[in-house]
PDB file of N, CA and C in Angstrom:
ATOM      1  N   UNK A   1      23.484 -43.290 -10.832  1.00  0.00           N
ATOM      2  CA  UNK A   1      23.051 -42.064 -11.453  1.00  0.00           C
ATOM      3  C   UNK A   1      24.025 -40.964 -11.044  1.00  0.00           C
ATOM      4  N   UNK A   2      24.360 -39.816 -12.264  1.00  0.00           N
ATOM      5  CA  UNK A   2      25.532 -38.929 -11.920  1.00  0.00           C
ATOM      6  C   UNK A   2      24.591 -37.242 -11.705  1.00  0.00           C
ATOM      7  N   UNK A   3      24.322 -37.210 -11.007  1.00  0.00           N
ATOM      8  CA  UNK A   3      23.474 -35.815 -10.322  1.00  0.00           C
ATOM      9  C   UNK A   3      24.282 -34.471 -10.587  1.00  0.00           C
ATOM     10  N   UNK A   4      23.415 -33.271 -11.107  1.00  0.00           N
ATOM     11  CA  UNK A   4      24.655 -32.073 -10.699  1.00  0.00           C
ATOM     12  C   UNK A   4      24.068 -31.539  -9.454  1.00  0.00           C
ATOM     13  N   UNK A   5      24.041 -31.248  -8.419  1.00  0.00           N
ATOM     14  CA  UNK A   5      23.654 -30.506  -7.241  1.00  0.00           C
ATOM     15  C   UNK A   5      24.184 -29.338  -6.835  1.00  0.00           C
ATOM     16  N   UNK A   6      23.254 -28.687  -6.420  1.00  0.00           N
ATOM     17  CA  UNK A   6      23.043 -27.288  -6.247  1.00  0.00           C
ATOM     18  C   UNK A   6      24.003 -26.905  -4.679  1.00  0.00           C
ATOM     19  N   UNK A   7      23.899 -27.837  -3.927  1.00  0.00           N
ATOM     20  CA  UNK A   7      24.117 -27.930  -2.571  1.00  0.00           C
ATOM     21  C   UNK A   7      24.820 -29.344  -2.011  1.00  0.00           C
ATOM     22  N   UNK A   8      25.607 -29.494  -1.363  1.00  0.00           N
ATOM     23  CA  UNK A   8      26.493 -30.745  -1.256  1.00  0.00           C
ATOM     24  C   UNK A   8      25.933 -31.406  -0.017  1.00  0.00           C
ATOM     25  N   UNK A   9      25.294 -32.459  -0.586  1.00  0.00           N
ATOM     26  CA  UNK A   9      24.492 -33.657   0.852  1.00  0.00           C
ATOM     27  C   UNK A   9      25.794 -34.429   0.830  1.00  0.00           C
ATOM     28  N   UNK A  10      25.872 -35.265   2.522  1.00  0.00           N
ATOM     29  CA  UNK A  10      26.460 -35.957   3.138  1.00  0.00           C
ATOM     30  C   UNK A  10      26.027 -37.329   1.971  1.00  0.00           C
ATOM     31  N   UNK A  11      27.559 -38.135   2.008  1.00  0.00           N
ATOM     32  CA  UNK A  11      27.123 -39.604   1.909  1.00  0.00           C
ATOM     33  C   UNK A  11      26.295 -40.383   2.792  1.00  0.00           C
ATOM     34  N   UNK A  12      25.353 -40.998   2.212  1.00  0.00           N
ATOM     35  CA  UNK A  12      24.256 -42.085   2.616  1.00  0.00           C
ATOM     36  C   UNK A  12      22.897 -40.842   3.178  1.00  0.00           C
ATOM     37  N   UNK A  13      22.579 -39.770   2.566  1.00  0.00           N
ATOM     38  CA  UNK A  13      21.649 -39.208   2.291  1.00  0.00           C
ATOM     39  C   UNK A  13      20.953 -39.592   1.396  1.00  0.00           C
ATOM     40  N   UNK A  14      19.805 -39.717   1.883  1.00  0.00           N
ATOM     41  CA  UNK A  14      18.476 -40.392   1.051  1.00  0.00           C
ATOM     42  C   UNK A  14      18.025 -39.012  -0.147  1.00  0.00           C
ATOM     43  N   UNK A  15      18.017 -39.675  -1.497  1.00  0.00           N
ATOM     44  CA  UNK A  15      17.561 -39.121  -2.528  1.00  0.00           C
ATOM     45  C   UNK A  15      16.035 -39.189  -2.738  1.00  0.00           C
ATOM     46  N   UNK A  16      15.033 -38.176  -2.796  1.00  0.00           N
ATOM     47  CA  UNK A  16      13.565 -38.486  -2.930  1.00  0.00           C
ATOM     48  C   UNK A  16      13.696 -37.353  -4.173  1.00  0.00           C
ATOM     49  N   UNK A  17      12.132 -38.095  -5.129  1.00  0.00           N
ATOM     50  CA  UNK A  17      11.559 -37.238  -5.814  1.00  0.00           C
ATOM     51  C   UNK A  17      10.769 -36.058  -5.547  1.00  0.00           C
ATOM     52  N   UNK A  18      10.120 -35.140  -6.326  1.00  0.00           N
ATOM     53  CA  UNK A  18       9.045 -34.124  -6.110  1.00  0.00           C
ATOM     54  C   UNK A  18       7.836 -34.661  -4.919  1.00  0.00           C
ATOM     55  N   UNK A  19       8.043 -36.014  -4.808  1.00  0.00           N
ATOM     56  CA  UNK A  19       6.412 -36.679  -4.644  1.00  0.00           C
ATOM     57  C   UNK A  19       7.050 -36.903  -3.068  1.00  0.00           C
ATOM     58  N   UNK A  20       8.429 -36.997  -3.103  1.00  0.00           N
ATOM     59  CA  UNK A  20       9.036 -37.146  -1.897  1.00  0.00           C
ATOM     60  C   UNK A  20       9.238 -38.794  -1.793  1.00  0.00           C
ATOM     61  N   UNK A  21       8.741 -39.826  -2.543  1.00  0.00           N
ATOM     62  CA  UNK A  21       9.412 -40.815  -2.724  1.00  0.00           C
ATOM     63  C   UNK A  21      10.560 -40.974  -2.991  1.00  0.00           C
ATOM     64  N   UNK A  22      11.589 -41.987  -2.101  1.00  0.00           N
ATOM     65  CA  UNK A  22      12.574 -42.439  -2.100  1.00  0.00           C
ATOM     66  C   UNK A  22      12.742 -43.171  -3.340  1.00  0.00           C
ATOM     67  N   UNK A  23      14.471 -42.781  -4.142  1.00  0.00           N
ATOM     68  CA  UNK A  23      14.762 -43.270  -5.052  1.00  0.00           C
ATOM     69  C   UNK A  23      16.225 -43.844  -5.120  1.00  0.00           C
ATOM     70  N   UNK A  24      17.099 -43.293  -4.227  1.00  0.00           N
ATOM     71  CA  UNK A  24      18.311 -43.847  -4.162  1.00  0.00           C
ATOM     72  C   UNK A  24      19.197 -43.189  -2.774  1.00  0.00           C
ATOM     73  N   UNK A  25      20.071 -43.265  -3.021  1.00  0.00           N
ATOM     74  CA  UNK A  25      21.322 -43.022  -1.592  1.00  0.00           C
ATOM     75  C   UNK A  25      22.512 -41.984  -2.414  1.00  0.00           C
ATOM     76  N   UNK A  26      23.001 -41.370  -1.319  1.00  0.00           N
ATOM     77  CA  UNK A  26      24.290 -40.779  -2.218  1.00  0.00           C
ATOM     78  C   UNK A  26      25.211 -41.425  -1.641  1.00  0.00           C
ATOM     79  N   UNK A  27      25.917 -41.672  -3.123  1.00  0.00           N
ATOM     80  CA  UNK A  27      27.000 -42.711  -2.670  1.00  0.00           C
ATOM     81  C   UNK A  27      28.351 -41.682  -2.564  1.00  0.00           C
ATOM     82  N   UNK A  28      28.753 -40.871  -3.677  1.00  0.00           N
ATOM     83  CA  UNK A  28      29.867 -40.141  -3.583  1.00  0.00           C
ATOM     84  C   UNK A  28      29.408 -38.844  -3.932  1.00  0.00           C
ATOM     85  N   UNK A  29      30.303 -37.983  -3.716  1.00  0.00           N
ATOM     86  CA  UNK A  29      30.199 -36.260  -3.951  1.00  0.00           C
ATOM     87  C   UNK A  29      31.697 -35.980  -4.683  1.00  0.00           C
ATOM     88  N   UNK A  30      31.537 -35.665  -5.828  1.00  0.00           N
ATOM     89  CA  UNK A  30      32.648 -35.079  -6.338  1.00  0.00           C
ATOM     90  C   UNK A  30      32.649 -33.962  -7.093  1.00  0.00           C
ATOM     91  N   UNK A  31      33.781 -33.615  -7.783  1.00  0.00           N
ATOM     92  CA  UNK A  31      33.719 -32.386  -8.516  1.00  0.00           C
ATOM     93  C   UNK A  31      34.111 -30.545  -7.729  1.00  0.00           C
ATOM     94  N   UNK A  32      34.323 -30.199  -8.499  1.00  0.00           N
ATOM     95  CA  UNK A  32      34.516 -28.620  -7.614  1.00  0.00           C
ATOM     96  C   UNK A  32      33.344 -28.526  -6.404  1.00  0.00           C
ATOM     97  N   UNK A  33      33.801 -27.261  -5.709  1.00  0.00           N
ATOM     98  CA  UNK A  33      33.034 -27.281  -4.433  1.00  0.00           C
ATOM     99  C   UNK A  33      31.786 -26.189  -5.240  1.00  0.00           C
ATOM    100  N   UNK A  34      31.918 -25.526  -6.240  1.00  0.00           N
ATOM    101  CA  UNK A  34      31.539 -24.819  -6.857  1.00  0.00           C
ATOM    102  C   UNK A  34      30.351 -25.296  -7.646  1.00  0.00           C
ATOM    103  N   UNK A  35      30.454 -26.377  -8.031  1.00  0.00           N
ATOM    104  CA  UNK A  35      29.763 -27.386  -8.537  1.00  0.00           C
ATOM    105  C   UNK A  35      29.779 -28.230  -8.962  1.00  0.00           C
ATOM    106  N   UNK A  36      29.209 -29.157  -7.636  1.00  0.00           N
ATOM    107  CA  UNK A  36      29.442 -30.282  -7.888  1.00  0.00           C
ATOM    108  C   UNK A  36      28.849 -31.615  -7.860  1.00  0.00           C
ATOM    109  N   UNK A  37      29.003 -32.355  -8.342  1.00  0.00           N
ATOM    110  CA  UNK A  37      28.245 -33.993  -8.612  1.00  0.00           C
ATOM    111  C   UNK A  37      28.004 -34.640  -7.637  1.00  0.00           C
ATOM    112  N   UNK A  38      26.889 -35.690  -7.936  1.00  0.00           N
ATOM    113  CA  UNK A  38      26.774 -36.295  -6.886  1.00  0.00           C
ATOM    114  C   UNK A  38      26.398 -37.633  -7.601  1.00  0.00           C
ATOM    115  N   UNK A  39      26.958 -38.962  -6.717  1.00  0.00           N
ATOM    116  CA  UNK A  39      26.879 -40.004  -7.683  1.00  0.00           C
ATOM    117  C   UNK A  39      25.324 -40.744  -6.865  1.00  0.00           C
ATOM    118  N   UNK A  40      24.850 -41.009  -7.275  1.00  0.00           N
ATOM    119  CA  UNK A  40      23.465 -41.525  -6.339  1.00  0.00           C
ATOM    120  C   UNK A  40      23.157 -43.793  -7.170  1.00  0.00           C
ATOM    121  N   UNK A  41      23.374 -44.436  -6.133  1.00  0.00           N
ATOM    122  CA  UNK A  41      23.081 -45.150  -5.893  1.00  0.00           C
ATOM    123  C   UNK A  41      21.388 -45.693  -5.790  1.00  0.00           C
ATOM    124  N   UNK A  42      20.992 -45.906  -7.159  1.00  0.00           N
ATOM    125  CA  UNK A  42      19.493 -46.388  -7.506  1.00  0.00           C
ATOM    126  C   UNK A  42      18.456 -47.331  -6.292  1.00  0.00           C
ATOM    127  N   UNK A  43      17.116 -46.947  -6.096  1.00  0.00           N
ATOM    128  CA  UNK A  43      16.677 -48.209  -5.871  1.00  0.00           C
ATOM    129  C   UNK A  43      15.621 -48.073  -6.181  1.00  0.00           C
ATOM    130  N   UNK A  44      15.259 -48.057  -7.165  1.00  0.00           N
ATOM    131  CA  UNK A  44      14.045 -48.020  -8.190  1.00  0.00           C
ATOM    132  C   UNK A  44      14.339 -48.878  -9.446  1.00  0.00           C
ATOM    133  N   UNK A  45      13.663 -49.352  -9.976  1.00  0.00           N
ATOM    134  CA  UNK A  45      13.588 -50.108 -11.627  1.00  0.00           C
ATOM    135  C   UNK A  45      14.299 -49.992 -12.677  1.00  0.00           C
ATOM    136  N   UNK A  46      13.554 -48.587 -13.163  1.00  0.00           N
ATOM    137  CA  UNK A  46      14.102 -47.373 -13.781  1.00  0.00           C
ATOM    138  C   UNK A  46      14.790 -46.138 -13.552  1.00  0.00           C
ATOM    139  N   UNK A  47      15.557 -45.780 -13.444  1.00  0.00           N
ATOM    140  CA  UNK A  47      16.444 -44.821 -13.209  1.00  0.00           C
ATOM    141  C   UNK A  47      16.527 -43.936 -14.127  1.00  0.00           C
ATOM    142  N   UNK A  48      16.188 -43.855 -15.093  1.00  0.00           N
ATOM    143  CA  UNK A  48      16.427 -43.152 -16.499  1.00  0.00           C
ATOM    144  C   UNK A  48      14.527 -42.593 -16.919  1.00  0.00           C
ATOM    145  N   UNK A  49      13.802 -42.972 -15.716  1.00  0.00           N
ATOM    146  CA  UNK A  49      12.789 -42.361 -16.009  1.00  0.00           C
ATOM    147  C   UNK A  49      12.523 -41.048 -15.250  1.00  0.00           C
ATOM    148  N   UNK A  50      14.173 -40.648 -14.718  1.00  0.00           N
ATOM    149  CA  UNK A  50      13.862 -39.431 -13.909  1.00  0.00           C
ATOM    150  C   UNK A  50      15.033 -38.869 -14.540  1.00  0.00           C
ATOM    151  N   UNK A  51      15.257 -38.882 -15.763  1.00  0.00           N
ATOM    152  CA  UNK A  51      16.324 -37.884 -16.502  1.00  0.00           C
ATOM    153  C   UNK A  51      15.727 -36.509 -16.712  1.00  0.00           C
ATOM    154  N   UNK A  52      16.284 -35.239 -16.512  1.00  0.00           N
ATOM    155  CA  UNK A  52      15.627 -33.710 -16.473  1.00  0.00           C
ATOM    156  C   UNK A  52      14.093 -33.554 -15.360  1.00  0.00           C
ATOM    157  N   UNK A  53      14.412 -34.540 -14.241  1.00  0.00           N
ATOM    158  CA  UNK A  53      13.372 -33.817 -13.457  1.00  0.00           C
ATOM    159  C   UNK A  53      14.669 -33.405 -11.849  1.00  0.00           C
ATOM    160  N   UNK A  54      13.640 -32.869 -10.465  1.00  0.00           N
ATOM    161  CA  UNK A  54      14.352 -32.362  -9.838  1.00  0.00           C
ATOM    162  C   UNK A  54      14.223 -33.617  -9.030  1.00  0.00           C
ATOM    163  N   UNK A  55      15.420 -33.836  -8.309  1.00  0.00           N
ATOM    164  CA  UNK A  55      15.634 -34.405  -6.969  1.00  0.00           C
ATOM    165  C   UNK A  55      15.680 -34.055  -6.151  1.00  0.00           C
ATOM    166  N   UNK A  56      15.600 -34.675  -4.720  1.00  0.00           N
ATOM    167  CA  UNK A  56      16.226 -33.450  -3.578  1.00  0.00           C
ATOM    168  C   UNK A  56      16.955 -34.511  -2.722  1.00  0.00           C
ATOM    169  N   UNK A  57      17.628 -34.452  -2.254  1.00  0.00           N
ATOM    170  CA  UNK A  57      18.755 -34.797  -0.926  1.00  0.00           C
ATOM    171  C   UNK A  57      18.134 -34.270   0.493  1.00  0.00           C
ATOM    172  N   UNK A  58      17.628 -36.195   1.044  1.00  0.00           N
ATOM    173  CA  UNK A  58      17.629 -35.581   2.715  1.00  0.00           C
ATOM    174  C   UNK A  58      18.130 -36.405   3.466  1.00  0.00           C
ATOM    175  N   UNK A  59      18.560 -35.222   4.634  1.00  0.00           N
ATOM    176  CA  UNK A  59      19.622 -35.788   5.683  1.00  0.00           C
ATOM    177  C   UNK A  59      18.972 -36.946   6.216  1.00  0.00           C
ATOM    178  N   UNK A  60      19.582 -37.788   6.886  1.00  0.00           N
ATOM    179  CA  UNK A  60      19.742 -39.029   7.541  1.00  0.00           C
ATOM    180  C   UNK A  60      19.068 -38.890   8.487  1.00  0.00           C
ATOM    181  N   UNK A  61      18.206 -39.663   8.863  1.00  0.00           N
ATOM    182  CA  UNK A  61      17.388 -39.438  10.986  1.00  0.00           C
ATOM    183  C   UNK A  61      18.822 -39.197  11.826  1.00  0.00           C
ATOM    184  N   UNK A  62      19.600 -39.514  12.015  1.00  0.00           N
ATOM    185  CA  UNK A  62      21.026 -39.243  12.569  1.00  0.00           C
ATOM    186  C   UNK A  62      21.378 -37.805  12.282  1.00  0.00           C
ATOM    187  N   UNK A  63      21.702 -37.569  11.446  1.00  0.00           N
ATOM    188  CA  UNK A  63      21.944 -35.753  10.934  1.00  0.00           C
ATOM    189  C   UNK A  63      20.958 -34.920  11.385  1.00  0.00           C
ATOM    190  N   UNK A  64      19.887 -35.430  10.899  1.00  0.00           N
ATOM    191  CA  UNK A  64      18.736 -34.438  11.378  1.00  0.00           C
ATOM    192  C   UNK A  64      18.728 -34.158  13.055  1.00  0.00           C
ATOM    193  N   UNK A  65      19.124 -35.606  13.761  1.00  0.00           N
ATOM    194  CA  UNK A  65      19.047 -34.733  15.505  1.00  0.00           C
ATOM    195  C   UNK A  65      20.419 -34.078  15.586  1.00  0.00           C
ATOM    196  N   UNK A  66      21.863 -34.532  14.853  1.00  0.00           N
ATOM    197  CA  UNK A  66      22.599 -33.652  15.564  1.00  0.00           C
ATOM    198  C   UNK A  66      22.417 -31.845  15.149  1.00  0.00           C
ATOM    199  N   UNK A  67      21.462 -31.741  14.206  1.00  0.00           N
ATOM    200  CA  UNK A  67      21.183 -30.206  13.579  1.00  0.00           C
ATOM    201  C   UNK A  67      20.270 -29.651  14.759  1.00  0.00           C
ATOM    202  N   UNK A  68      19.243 -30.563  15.176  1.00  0.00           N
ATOM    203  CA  UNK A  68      18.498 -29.796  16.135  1.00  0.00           C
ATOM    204  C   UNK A  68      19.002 -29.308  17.591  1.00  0.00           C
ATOM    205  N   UNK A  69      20.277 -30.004  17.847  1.00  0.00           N
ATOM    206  CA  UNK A  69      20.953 -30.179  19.075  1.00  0.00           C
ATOM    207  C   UNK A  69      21.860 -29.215  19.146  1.00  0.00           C
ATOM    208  N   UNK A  70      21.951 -28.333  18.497  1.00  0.00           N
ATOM    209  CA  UNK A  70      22.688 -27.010  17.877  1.00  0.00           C
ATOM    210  C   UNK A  70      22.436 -26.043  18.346  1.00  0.00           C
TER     211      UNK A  70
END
């Protein structure tokens, strides 16, 4: 799946829906820094049953402690 994102997540950040269910991984980040894509790596069925809704990008259990350690 080719994402536009608002905000640039790390590769192998977990993709969840509204519901906060997990739906895929980010595999690559490309495009201007301005705005830019994100390629997300499926693991759901359907993938195309979340065309025009929101996603969100969250950090890794790893990312998340080195942020708190700050």
């Amino acid at each position: 799946m080719i994402l536009k994102a608002e905000n640039i997540p790390r590769i192998g950040d977990k993709v969840t829906n509204e519901n906060l269910k997990p739906v895929g991984t980010v595999f690559d980040v490309f495009g201007p820094t301005s705005s830019p894509y994100v390629a997300v790596k499926p693991h759901i069925q359907s993938p195309e049953q979340l065309v025009n809704h929101i996603l969100y990008a969250v950090p890794s259990k790893d990312e998340r402690k080195k942020r708190k350690k700050r």
